[in-house]
PDB file of N, CA and C in Angstrom:
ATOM      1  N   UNK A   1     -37.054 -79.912-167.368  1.00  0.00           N
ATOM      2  CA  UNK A   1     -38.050 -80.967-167.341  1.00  0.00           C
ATOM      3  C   UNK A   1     -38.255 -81.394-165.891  1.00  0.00           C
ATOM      4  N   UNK A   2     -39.416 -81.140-165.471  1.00  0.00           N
ATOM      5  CA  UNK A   2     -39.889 -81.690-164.388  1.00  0.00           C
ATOM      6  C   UNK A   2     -39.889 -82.999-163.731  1.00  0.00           C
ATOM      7  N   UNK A   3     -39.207 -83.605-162.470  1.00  0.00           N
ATOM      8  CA  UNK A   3     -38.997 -84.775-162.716  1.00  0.00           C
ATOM      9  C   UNK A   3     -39.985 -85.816-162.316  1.00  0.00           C
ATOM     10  N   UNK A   4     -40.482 -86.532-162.505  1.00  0.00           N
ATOM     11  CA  UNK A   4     -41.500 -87.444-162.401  1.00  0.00           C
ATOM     12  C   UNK A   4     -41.638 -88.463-161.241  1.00  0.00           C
ATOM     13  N   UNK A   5     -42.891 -88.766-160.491  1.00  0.00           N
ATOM     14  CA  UNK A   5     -43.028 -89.448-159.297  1.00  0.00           C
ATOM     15  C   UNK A   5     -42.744 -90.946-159.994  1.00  0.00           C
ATOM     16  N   UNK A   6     -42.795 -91.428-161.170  1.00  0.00           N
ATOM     17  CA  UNK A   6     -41.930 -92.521-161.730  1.00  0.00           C
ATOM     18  C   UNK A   6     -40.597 -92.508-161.860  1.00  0.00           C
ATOM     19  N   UNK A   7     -39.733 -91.709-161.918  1.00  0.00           N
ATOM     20  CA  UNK A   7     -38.666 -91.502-161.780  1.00  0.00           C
ATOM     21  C   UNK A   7     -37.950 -91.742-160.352  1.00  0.00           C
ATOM     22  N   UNK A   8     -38.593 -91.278-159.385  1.00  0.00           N
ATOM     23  CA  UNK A   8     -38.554 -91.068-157.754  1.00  0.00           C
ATOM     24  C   UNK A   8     -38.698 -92.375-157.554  1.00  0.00           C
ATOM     25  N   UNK A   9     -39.659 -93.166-157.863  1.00  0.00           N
ATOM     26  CA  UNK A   9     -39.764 -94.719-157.493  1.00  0.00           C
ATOM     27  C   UNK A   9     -38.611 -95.428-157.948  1.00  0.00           C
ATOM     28  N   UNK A  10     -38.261 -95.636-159.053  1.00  0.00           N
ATOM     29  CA  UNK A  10     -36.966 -96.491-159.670  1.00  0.00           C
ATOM     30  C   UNK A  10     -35.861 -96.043-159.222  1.00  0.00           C
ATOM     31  N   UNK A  11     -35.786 -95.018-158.367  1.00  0.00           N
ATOM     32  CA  UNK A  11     -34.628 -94.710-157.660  1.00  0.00           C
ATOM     33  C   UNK A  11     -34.607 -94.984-156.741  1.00  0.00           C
ATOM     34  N   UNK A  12     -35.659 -94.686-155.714  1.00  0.00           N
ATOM     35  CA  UNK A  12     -35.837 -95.579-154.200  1.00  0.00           C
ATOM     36  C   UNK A  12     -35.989 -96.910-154.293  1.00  0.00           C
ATOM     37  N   UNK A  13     -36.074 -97.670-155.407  1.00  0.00           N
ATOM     38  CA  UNK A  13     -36.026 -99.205-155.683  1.00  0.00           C
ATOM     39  C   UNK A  13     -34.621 -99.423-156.037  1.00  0.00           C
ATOM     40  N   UNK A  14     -33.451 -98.656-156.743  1.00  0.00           N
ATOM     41  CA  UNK A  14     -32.598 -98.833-156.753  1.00  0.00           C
ATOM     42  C   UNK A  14     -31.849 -98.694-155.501  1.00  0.00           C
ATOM     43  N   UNK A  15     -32.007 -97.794-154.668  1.00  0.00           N
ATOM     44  CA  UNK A  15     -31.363 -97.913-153.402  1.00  0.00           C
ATOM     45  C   UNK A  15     -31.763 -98.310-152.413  1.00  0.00           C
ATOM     46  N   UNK A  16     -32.946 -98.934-152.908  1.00  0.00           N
ATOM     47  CA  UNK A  16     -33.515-100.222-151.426  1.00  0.00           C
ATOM     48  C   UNK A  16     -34.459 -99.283-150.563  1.00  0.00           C
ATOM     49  N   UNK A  17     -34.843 -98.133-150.822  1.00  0.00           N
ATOM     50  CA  UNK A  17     -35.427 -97.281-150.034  1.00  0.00           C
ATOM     51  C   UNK A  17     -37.036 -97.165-150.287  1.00  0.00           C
ATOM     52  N   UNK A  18     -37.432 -97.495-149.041  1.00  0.00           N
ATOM     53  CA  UNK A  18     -39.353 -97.822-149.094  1.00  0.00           C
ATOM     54  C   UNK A  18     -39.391 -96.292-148.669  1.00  0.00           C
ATOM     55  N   UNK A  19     -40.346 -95.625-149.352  1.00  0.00           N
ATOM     56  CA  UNK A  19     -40.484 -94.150-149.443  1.00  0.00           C
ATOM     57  C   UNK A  19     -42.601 -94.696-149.103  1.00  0.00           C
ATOM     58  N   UNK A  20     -43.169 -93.815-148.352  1.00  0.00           N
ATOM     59  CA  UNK A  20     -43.814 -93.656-148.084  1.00  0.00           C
ATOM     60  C   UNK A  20     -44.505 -92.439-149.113  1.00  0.00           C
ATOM     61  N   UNK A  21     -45.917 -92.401-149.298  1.00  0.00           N
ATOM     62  CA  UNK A  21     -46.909 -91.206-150.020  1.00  0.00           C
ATOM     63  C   UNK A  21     -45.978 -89.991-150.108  1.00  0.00           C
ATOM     64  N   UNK A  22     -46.052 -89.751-148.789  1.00  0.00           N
ATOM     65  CA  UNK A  22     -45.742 -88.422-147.605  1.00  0.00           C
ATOM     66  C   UNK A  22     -44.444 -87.803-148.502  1.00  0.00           C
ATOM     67  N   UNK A  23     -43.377 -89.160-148.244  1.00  0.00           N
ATOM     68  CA  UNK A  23     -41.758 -89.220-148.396  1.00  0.00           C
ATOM     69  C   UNK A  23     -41.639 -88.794-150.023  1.00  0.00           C
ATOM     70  N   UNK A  24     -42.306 -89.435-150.450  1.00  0.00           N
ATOM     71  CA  UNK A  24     -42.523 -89.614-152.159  1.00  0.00           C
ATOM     72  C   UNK A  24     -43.052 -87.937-152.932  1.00  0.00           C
ATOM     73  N   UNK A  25     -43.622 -87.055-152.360  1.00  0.00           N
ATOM     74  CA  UNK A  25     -43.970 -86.528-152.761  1.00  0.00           C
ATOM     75  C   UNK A  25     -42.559 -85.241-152.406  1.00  0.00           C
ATOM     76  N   UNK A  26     -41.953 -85.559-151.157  1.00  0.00           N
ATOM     77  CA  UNK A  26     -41.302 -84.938-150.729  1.00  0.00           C
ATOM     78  C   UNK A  26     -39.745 -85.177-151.429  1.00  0.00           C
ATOM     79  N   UNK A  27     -39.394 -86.453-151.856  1.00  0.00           N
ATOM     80  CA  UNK A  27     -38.331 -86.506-152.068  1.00  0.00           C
ATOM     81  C   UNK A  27     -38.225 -85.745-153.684  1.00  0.00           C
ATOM     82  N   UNK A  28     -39.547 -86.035-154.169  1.00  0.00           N
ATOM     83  CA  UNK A  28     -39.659 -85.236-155.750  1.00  0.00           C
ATOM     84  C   UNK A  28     -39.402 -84.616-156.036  1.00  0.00           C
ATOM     85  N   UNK A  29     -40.290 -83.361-155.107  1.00  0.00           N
ATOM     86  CA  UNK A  29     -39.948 -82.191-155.148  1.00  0.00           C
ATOM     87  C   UNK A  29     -38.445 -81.676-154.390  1.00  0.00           C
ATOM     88  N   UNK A  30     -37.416 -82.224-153.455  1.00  0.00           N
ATOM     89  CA  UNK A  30     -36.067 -82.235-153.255  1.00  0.00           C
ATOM     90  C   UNK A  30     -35.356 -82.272-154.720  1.00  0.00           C
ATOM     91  N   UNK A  31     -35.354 -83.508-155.212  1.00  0.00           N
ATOM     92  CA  UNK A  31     -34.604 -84.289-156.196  1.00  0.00           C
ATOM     93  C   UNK A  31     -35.067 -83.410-157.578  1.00  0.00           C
ATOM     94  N   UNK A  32     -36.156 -82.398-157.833  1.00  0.00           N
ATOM     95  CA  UNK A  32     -36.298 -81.644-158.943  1.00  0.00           C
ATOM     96  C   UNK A  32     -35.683 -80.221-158.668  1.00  0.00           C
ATOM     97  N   UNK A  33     -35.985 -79.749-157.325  1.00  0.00           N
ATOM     98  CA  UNK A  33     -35.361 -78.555-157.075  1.00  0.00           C
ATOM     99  C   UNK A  33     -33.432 -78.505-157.281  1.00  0.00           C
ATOM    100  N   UNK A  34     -33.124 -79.876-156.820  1.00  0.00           N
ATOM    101  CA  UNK A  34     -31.639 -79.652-156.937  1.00  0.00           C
ATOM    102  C   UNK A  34     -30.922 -80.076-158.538  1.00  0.00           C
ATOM    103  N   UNK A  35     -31.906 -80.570-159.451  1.00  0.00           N
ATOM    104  CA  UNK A  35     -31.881 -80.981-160.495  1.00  0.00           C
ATOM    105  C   UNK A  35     -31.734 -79.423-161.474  1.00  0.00           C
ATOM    106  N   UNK A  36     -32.558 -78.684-160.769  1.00  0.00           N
ATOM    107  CA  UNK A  36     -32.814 -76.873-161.471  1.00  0.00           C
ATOM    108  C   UNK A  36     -31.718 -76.857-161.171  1.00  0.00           C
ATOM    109  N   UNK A  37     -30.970 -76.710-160.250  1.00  0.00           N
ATOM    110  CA  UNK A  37     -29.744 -76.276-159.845  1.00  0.00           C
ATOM    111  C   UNK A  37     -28.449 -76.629-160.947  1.00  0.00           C
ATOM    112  N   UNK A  38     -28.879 -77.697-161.137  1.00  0.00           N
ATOM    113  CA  UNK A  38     -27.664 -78.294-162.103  1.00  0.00           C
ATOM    114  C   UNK A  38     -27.891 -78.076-163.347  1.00  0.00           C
ATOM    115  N   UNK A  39     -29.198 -78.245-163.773  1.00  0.00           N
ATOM    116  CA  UNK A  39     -29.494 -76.692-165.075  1.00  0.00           C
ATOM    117  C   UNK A  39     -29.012 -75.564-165.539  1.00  0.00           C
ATOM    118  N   UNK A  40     -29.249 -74.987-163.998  1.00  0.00           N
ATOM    119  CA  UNK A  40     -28.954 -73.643-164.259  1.00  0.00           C
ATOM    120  C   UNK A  40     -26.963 -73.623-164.165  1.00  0.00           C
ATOM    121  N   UNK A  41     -26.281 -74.027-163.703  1.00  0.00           N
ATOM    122  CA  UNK A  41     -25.089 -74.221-163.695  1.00  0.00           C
ATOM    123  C   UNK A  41     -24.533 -74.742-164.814  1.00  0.00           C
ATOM    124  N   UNK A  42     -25.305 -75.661-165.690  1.00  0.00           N
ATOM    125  CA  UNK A  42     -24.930 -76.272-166.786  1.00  0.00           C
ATOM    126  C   UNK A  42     -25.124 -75.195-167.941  1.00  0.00           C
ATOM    127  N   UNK A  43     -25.661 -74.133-167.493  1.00  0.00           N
ATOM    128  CA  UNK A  43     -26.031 -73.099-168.667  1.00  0.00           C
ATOM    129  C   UNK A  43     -25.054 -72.042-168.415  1.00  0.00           C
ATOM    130  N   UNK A  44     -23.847 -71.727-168.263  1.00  0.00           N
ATOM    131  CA  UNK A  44     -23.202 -70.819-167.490  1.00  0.00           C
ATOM    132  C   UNK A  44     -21.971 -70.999-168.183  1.00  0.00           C
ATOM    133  N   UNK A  45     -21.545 -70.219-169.058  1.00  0.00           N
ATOM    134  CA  UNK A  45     -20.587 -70.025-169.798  1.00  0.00           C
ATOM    135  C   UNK A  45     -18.861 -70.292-169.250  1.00  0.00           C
ATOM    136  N   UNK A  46     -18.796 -71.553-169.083  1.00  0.00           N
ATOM    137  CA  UNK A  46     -16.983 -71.569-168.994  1.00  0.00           C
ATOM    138  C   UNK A  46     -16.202 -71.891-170.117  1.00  0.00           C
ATOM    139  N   UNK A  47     -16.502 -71.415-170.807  1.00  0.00           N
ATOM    140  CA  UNK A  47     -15.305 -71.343-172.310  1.00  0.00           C
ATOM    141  C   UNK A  47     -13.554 -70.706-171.541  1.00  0.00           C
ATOM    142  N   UNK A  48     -14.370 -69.333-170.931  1.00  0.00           N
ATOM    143  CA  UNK A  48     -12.777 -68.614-170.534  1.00  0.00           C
ATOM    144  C   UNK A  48     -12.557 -68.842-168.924  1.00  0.00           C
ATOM    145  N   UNK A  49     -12.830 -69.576-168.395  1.00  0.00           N
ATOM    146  CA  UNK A  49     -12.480 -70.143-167.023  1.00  0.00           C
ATOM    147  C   UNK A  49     -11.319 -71.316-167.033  1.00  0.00           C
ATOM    148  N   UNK A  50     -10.744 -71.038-166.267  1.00  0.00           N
ATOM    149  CA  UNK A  50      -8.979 -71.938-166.546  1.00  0.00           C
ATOM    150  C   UNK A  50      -9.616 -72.881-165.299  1.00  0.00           C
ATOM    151  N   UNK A  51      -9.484 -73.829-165.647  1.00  0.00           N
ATOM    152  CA  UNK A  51      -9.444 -75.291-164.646  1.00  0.00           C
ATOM    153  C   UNK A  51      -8.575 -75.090-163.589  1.00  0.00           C
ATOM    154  N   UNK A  52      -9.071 -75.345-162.293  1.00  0.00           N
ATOM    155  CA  UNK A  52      -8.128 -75.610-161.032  1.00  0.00           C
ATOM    156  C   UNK A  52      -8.401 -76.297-160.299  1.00  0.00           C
ATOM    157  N   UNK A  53      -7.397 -76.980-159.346  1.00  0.00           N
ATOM    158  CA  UNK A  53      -7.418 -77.655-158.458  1.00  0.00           C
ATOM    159  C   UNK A  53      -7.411 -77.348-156.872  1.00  0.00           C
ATOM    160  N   UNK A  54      -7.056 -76.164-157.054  1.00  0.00           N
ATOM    161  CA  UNK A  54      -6.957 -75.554-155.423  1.00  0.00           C
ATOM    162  C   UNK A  54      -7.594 -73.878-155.715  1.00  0.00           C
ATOM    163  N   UNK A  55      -8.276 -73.325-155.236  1.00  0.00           N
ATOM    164  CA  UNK A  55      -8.759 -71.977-155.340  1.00  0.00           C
ATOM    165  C   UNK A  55      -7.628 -70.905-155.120  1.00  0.00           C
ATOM    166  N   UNK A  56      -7.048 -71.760-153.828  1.00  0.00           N
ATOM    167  CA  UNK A  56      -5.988 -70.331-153.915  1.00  0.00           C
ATOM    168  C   UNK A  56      -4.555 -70.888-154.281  1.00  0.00           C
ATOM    169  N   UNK A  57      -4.074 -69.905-154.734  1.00  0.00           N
ATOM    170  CA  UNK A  57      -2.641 -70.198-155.469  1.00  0.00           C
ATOM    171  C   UNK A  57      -1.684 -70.708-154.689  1.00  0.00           C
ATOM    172  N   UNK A  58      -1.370 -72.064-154.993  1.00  0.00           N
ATOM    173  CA  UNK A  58      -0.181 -72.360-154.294  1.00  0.00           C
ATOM    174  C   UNK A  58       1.082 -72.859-154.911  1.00  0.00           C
ATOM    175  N   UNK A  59       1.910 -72.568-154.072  1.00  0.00           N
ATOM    176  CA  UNK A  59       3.804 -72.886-155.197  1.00  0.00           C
ATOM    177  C   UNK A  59       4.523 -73.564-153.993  1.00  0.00           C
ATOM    178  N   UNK A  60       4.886 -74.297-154.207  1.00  0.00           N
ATOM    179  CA  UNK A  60       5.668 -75.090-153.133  1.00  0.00           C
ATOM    180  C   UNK A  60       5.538 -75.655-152.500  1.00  0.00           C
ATOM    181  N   UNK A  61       4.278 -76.322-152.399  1.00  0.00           N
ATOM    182  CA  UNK A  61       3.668 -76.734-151.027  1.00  0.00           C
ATOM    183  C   UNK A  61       4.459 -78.330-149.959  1.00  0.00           C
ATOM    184  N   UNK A  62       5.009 -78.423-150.612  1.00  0.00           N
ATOM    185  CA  UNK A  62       5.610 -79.801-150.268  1.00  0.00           C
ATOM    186  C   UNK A  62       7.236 -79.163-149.677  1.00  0.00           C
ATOM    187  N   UNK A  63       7.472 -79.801-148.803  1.00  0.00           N
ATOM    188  CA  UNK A  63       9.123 -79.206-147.689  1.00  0.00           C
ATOM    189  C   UNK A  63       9.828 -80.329-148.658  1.00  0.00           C
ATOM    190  N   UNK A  64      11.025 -80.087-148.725  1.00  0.00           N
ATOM    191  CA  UNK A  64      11.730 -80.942-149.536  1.00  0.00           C
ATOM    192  C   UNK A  64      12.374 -81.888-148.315  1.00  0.00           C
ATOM    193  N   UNK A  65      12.841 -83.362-148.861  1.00  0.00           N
ATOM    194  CA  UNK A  65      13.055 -84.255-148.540  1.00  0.00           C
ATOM    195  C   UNK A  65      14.228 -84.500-147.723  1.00  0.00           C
ATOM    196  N   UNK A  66      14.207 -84.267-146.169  1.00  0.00           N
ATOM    197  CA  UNK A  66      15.614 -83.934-146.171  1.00  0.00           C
ATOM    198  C   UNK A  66      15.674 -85.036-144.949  1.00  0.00           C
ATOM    199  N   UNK A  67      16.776 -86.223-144.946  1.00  0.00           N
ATOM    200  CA  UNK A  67      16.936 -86.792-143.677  1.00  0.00           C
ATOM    201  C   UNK A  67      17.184 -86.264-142.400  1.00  0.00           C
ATOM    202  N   UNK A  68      16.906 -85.996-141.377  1.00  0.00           N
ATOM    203  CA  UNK A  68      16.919 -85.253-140.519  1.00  0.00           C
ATOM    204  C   UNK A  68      17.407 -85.950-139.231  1.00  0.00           C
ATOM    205  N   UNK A  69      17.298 -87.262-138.896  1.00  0.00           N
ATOM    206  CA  UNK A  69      17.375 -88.175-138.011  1.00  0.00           C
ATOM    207  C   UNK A  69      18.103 -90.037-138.620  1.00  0.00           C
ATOM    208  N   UNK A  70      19.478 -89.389-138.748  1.00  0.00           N
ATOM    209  CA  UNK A  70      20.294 -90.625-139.548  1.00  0.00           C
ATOM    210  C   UNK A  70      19.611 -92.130-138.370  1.00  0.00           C
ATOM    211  N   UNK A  71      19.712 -92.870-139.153  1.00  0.00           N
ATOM    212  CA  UNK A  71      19.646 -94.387-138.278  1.00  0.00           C
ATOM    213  C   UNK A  71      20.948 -94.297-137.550  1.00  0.00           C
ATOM    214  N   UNK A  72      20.912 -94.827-136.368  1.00  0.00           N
ATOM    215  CA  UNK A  72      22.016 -95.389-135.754  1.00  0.00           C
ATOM    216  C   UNK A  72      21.484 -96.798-135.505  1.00  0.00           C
ATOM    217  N   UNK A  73      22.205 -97.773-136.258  1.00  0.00           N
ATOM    218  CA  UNK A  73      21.768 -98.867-135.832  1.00  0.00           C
ATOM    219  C   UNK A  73      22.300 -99.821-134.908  1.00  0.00           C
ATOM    220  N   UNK A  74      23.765 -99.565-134.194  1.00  0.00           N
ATOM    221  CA  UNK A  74      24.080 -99.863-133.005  1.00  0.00           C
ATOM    222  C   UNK A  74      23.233 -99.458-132.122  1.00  0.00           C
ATOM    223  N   UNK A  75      22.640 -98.707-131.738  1.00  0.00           N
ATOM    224  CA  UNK A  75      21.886 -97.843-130.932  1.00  0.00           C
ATOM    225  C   UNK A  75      20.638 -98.861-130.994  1.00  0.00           C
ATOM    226  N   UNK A  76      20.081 -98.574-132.157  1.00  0.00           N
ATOM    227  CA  UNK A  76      19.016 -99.196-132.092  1.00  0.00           C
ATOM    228  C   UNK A  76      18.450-101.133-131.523  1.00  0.00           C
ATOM    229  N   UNK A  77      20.309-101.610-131.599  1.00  0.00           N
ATOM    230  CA  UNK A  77      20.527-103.244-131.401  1.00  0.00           C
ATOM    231  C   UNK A  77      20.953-102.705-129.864  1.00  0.00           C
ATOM    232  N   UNK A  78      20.943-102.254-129.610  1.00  0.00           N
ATOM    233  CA  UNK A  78      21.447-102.170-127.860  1.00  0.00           C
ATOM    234  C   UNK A  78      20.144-103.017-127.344  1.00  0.00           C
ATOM    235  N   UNK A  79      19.080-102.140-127.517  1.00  0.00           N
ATOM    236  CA  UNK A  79      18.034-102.780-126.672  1.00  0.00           C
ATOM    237  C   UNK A  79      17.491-104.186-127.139  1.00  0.00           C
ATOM    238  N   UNK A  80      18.040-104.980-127.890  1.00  0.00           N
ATOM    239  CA  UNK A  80      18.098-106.181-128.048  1.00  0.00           C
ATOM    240  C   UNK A  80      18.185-107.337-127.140  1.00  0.00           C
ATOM    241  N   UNK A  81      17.341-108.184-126.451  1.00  0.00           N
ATOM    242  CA  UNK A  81      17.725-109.017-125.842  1.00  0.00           C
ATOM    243  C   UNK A  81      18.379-110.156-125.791  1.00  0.00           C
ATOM    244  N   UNK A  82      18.480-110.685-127.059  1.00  0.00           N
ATOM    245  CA  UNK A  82      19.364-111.379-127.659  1.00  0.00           C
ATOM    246  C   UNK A  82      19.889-110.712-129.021  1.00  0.00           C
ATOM    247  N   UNK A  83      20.946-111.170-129.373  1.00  0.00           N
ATOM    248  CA  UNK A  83      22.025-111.050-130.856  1.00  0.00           C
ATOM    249  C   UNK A  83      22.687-111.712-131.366  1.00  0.00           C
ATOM    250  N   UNK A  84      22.915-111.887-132.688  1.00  0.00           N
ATOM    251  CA  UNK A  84      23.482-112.333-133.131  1.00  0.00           C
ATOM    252  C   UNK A  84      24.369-111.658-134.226  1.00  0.00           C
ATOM    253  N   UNK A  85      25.357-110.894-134.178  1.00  0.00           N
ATOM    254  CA  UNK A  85      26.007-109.809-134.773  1.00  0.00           C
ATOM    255  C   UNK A  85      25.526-108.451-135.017  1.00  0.00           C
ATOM    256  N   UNK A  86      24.579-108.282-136.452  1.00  0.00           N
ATOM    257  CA  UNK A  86      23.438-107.688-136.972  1.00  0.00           C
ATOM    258  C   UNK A  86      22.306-107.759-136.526  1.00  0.00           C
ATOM    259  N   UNK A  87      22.203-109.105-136.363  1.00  0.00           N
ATOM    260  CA  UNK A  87      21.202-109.678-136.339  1.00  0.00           C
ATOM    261  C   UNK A  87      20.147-109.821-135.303  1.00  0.00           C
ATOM    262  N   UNK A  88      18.741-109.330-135.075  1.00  0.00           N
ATOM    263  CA  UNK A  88      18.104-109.763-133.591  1.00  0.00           C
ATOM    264  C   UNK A  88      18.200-111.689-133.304  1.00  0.00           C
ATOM    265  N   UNK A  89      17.923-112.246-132.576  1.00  0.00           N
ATOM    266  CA  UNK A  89      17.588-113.483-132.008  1.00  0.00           C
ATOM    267  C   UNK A  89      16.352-113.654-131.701  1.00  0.00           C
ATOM    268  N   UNK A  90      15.398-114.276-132.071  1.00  0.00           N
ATOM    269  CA  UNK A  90      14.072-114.440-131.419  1.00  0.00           C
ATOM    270  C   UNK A  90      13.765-115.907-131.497  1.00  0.00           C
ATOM    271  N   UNK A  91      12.767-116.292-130.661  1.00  0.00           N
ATOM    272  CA  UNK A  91      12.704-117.946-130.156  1.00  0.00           C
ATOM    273  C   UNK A  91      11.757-118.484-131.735  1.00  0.00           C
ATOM    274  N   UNK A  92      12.384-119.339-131.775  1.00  0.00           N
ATOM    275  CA  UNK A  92      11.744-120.633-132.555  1.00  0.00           C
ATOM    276  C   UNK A  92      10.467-120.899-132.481  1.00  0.00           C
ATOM    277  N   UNK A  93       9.634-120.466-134.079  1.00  0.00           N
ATOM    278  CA  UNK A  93       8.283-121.046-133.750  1.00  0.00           C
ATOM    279  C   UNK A  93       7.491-121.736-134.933  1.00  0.00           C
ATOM    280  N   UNK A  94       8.348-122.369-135.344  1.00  0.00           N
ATOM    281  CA  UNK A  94       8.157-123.750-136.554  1.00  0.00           C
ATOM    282  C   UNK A  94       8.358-124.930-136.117  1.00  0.00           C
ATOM    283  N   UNK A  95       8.303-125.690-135.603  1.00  0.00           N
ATOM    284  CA  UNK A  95       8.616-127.056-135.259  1.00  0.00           C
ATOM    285  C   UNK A  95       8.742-128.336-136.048  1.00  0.00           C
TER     286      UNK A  95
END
C-alpha cells in the first residue's frame, strides 16, 4: 500500500517538522520506498532461522575474574597527610 501525502503530514506534525511542497513530496516518496523494504523482508520465510545475537560464534568471551593487584592499604595511607590509625583526617566543615 502506497503511502499517502496524509500520512507524511501527521508525521511531520508529530515530530514538529514544517516540510515544505518540495520536502513533502520528497519525504513520501523516501518513507514509501523504505516501507517496500520492510514488506519485502516481512515476506521472507524465517520459520528455520535460529535467532542470534552476535553473527559470529563466540564462546568465552569474558577473561575470568581474577585479582591481579591486591590492595595494600598501608601503602595506600602513607600518602596521607594527616591520620588517624585507619583512618584519613580531613578538616572540619559543619559548624
Amino acid at each position: 500500500m502506497p503511502l499517502s501525502r496524509e500520512v507524511v503530514r501527521r508525521i511531520a506534525m508529530l515530530a514538529r517538522l514544517e516540510l515544505g511542497e518540495r520536502d513533502e513530496v520528497a519525504v513520501t516518496e523516501q518513507l514509501d520506498h523504505i516501507l517496500q523494504h520492510f514488506e519485502t523482508l516481512a515476506a521472507l520465510d524465517t520459520a528455520n532461522v535460529a535467532p542470534t545475537a552476535h553473527v559470529v560464534d563466540m564462546t568465552e568471551a569474558y577473561r575470568e575474574d581474577v585479582v591481579t593487584n591486591l590492595p595494600a592499604a598501608e601503602a595506600l595511607r602513607a600518602n596521607a597527610p594527616a591520620r588517624d590509625g585507619d583512618f584519613f583526617k580531613v578538616p572540619k566543615i559543619i559548624e
